[in-house]
Protein backbone atom coordinates (compact mmCIF):
# COMPACT_ATOMS: atom_id res chain seq x y z
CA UNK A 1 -9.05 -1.84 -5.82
CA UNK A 2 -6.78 0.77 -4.19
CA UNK A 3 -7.60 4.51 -4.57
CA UNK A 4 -4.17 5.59 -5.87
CA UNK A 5 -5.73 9.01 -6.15
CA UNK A 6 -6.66 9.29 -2.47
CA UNK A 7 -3.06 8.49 -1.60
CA UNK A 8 -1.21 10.67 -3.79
CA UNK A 9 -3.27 13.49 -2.93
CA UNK A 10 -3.21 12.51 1.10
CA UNK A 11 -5.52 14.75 3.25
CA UNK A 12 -6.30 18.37 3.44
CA UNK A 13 -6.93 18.28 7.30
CA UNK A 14 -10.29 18.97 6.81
CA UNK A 15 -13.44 16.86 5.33
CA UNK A 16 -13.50 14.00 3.01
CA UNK A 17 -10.63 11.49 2.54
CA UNK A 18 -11.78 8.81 0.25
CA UNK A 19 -9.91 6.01 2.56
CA UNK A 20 -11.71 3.08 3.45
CA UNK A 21 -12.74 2.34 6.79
CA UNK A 22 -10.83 -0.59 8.33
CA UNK A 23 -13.82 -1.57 10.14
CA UNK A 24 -16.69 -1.75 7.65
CA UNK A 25 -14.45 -1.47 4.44
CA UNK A 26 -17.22 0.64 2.44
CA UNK A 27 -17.79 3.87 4.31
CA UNK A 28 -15.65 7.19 4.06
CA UNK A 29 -12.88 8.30 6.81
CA UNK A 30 -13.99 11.91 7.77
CA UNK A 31 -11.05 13.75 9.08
CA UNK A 32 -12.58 14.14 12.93
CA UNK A 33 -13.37 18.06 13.55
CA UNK A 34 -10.62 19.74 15.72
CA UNK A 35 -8.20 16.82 15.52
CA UNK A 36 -5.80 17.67 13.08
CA UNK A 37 -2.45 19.29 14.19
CA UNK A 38 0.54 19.92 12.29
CA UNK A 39 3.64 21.68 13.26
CA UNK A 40 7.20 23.07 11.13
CA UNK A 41 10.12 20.20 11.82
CA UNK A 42 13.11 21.60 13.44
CA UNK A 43 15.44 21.08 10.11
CA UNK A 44 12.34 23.82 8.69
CA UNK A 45 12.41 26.03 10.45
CA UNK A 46 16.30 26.54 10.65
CA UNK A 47 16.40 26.94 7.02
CA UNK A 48 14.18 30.17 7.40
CA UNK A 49 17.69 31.29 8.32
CA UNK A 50 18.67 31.34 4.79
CA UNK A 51 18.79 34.41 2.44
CA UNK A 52 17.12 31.47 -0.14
CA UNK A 53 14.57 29.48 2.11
CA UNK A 54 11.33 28.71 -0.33
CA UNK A 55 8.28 27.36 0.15
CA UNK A 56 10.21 24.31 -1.26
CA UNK A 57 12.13 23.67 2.18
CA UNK A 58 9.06 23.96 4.28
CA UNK A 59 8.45 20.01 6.14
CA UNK A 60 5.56 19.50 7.97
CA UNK A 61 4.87 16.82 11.10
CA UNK A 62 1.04 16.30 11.56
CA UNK A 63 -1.70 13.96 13.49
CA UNK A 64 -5.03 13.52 13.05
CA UNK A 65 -7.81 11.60 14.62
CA UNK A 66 -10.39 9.97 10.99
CA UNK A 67 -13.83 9.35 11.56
CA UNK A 68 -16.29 7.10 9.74
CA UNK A 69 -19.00 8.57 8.40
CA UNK A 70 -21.06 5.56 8.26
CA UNK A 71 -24.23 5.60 10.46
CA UNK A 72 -23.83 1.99 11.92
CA UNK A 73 -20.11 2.22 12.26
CA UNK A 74 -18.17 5.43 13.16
CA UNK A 75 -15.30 3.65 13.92
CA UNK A 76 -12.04 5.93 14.89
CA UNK A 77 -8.76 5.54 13.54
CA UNK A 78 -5.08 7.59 14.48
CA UNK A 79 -3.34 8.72 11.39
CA UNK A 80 0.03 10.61 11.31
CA UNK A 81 2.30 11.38 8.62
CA UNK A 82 4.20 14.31 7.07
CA UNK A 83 3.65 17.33 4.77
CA UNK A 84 5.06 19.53 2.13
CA UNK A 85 4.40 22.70 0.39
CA UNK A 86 2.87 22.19 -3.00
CA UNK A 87 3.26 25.03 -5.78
CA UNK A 88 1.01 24.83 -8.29
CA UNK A 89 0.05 27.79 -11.00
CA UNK A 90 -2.86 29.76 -11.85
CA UNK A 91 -3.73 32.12 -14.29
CA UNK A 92 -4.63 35.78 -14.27
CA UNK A 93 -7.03 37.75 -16.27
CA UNK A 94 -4.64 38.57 -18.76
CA UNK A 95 -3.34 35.06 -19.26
CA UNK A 96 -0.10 35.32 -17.50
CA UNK A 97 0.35 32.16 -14.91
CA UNK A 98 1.46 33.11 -11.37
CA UNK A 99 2.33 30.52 -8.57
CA UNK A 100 0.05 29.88 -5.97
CA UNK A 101 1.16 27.54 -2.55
CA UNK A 102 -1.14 25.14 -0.71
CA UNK A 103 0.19 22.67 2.53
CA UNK A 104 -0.19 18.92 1.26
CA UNK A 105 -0.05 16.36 3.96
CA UNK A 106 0.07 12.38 3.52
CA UNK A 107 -0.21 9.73 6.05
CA UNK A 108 2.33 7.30 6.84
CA UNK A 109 1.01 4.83 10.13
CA UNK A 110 -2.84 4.59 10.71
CA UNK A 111 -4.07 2.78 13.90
CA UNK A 112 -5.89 0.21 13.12
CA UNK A 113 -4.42 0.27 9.91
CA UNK A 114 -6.38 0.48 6.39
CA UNK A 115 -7.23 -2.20 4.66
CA UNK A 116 -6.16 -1.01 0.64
CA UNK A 117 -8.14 -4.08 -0.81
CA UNK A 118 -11.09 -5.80 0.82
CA UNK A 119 -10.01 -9.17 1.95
CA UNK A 120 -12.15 -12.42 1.14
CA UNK A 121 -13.76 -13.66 3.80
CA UNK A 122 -13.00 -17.46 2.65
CA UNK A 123 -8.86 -15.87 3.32
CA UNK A 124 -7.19 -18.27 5.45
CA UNK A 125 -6.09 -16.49 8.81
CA UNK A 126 -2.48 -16.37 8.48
CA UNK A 127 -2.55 -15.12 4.91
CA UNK A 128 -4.99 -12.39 6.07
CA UNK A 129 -2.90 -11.56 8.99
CA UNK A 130 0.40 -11.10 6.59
CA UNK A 131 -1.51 -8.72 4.11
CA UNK A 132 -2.69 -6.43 7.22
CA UNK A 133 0.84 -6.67 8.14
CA UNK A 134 1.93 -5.10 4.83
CA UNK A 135 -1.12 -2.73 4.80
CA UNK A 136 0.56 -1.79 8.34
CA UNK A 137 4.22 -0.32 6.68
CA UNK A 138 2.62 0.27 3.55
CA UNK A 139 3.50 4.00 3.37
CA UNK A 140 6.05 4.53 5.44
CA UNK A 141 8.45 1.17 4.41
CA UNK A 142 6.93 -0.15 0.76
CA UNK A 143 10.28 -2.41 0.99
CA UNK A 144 8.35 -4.21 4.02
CA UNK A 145 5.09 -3.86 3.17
CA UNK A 146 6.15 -5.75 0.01
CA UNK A 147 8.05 -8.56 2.07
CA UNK A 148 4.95 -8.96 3.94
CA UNK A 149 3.25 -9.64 0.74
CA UNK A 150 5.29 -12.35 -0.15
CA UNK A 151 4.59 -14.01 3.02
CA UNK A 152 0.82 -13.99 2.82
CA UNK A 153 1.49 -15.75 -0.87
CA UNK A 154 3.53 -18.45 1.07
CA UNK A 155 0.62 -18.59 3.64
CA UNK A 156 -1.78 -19.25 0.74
CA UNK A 157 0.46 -21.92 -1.17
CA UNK A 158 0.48 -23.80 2.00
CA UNK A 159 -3.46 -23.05 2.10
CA UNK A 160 -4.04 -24.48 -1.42
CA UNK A 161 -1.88 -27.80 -0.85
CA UNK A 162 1.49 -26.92 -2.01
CA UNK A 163 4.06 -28.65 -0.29
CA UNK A 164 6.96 -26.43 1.42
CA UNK A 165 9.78 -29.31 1.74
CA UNK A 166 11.77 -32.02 -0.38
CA UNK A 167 13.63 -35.16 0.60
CA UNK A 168 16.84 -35.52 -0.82
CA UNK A 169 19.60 -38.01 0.35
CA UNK A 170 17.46 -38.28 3.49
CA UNK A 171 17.83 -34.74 4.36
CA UNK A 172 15.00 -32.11 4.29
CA UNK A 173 15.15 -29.26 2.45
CA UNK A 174 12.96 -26.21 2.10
CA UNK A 175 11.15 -24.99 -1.24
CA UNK A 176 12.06 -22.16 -2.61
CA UNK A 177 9.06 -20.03 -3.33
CA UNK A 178 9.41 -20.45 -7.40
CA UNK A 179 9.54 -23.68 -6.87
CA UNK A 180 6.20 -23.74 -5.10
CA UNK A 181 4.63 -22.22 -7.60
CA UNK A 182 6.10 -24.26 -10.41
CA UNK A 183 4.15 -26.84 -7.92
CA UNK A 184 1.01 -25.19 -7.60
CA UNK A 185 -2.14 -28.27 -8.61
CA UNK A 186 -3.45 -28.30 -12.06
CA UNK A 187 -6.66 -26.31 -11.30
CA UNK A 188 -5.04 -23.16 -10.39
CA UNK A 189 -2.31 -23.03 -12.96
CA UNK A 190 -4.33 -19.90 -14.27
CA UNK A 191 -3.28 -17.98 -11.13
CA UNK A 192 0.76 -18.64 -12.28
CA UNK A 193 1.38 -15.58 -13.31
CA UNK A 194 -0.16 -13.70 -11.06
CA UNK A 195 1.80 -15.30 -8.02
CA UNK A 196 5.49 -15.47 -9.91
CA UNK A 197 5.04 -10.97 -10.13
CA UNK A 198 4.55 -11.21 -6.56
CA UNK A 199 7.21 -12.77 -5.72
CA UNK A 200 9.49 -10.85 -7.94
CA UNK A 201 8.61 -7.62 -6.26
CA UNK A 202 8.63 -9.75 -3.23
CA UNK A 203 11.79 -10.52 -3.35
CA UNK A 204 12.47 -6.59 -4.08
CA UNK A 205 11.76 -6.10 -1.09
CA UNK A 206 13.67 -8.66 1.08
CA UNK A 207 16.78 -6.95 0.12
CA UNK A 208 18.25 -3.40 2.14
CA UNK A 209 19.21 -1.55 -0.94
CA UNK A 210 16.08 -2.10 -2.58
CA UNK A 211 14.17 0.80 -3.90
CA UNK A 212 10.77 -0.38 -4.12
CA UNK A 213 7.94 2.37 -3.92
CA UNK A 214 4.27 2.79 -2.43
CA UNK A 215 3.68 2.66 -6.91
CA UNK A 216 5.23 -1.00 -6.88
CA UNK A 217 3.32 -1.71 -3.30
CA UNK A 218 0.00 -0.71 -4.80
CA UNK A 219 0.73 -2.91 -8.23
CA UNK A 220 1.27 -5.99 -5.81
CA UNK A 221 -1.79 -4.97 -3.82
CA UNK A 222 -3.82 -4.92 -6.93
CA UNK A 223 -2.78 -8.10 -8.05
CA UNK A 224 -2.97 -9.97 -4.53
CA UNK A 225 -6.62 -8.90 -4.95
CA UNK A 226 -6.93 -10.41 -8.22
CA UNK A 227 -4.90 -13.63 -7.08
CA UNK A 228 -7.78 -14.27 -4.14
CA UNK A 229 -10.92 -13.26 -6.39
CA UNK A 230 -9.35 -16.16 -8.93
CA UNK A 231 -9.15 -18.90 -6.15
CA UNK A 232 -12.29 -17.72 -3.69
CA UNK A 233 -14.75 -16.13 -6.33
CA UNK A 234 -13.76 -17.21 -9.58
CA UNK A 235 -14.09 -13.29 -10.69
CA UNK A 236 -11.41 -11.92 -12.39
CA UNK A 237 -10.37 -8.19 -12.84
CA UNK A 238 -7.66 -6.34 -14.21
CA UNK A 239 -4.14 -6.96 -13.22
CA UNK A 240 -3.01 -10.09 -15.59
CA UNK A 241 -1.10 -7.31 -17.69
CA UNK A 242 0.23 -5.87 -14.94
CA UNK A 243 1.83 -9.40 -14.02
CA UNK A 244 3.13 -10.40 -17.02
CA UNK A 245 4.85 -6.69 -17.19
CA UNK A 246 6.55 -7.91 -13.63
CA UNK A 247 7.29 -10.52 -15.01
CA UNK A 248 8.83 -9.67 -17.59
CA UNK A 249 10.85 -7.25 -15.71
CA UNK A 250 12.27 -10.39 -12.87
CA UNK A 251 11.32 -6.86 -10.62
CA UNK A 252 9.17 -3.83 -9.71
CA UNK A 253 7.81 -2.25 -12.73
């Protein structure tokens, strides 16, 4: 399952991250001694010009180089993002709370990127290649990340024998994805639900005004995961509520 606490807290440029390593999928990324830089953007630092600049304006650019800190692997991966000033509040001997400031930084692109669930290894290819696609954009476009999604569930209807065209009137015509799911065999009609919520937030995010979030992305991840434990493993987890919520919704949650 996806941390959601490692990404909503990002990185600290220093130490622990809690994201797992592309390469071995179990060990922790290390942020890699002496490799993390950050610098003020330009639209920052030209509001230090102004009588009320707060820590609230400050917008960092950073980079960092994330190590793993497992003995047989240690592989290396790129990571840059942006940052923020956080205020948070303590409080004093007396009781009284008084702000406090701390720089919060969050990656966007990470090279090779993460992978936010482990992946079967009985995934077909293709489907595998879509969801690493989505892991790709994942924070920086959720919109695409979730498009991507809904490709890898196209990849696996195909997989599990779902046919992608009708003859009508001679002519050939494509499926639409609900209706190949609607056409998924008997022995997986138990994974229904799971594949009609992604393809509602799926949809989401095939359209330019949508406003789909790295929340909704992370929902979809966590039931994609479910969705290949049910066909490969037979183990289920967690996210059949979160489904039916989707669909419920026709939509992101």
């Amino acid at each position: 399952m996806v941390n959601r606490n490692t990404i909503k807290h990002g990185i600290d440029g220093k130490g622990a991250t809690s994201y797992i390593c592309p390469t071995c999928t179990s060990n922790t990324l290390e942020v890699l001694e002496g490799s993390f830089k950050h610098e003020e953007t330009k639209q920052s630092r030209a509001m230090r010009d102004y009588e009320d600049f707060g820590p609230e304006h400050v917008s960092y650019i950073f980079s960092s180089l994330l190590q793993c800190s497992g003995k047989k692997c240690g592989e290396i991966v790129a990571c840059s993002g942006i940052g923020y000033v956080d205020e948070f509040y303590e409080t004093d001997e007396d009781g009284y709370p008084y702000p406090e400031y701390a720089d919060r930084f969050f990656p966007q692109i990470f090279t090779p990127p993460l992978k936010l669930f482990v992946i079967p290894k009985e995934t077909p290819k293709d489907t595998a290649e879509a969801l690493v696609d989505s892991f790709n954009v994942a924070f920086i476009n959720p919109a695409s990340a979730a498009n991507h999604v809904r490709v890898a569930l196209e990849h696996l209807l195909t997989h599990l024998k779902v046919k992608r065209f009708t003859v009508s009137n001679n002519k050939r015509r494509a499926l639409s994805l609900h209706a190949r799911i609607d056409a998924i065999p008997e022995k997986y009609n138990h994974v229904k639900d799971l594949c009609f919520a992604l393809k509602w937030v799926g949809n989401a995010g095939s359209h330019a005004s949508s406003d789909v979030t790295i929340d909704n992305v992370l929902d979809i991840y966590d039931i994609y995961e479910e969705l290949l434990r049910e066909i490969f493993s037979g183990k289920s987890k967690h996210a059949k509520e979160l489904a039916k919520l989707i669909n419920k919704n026709k939509g992101p949650k």
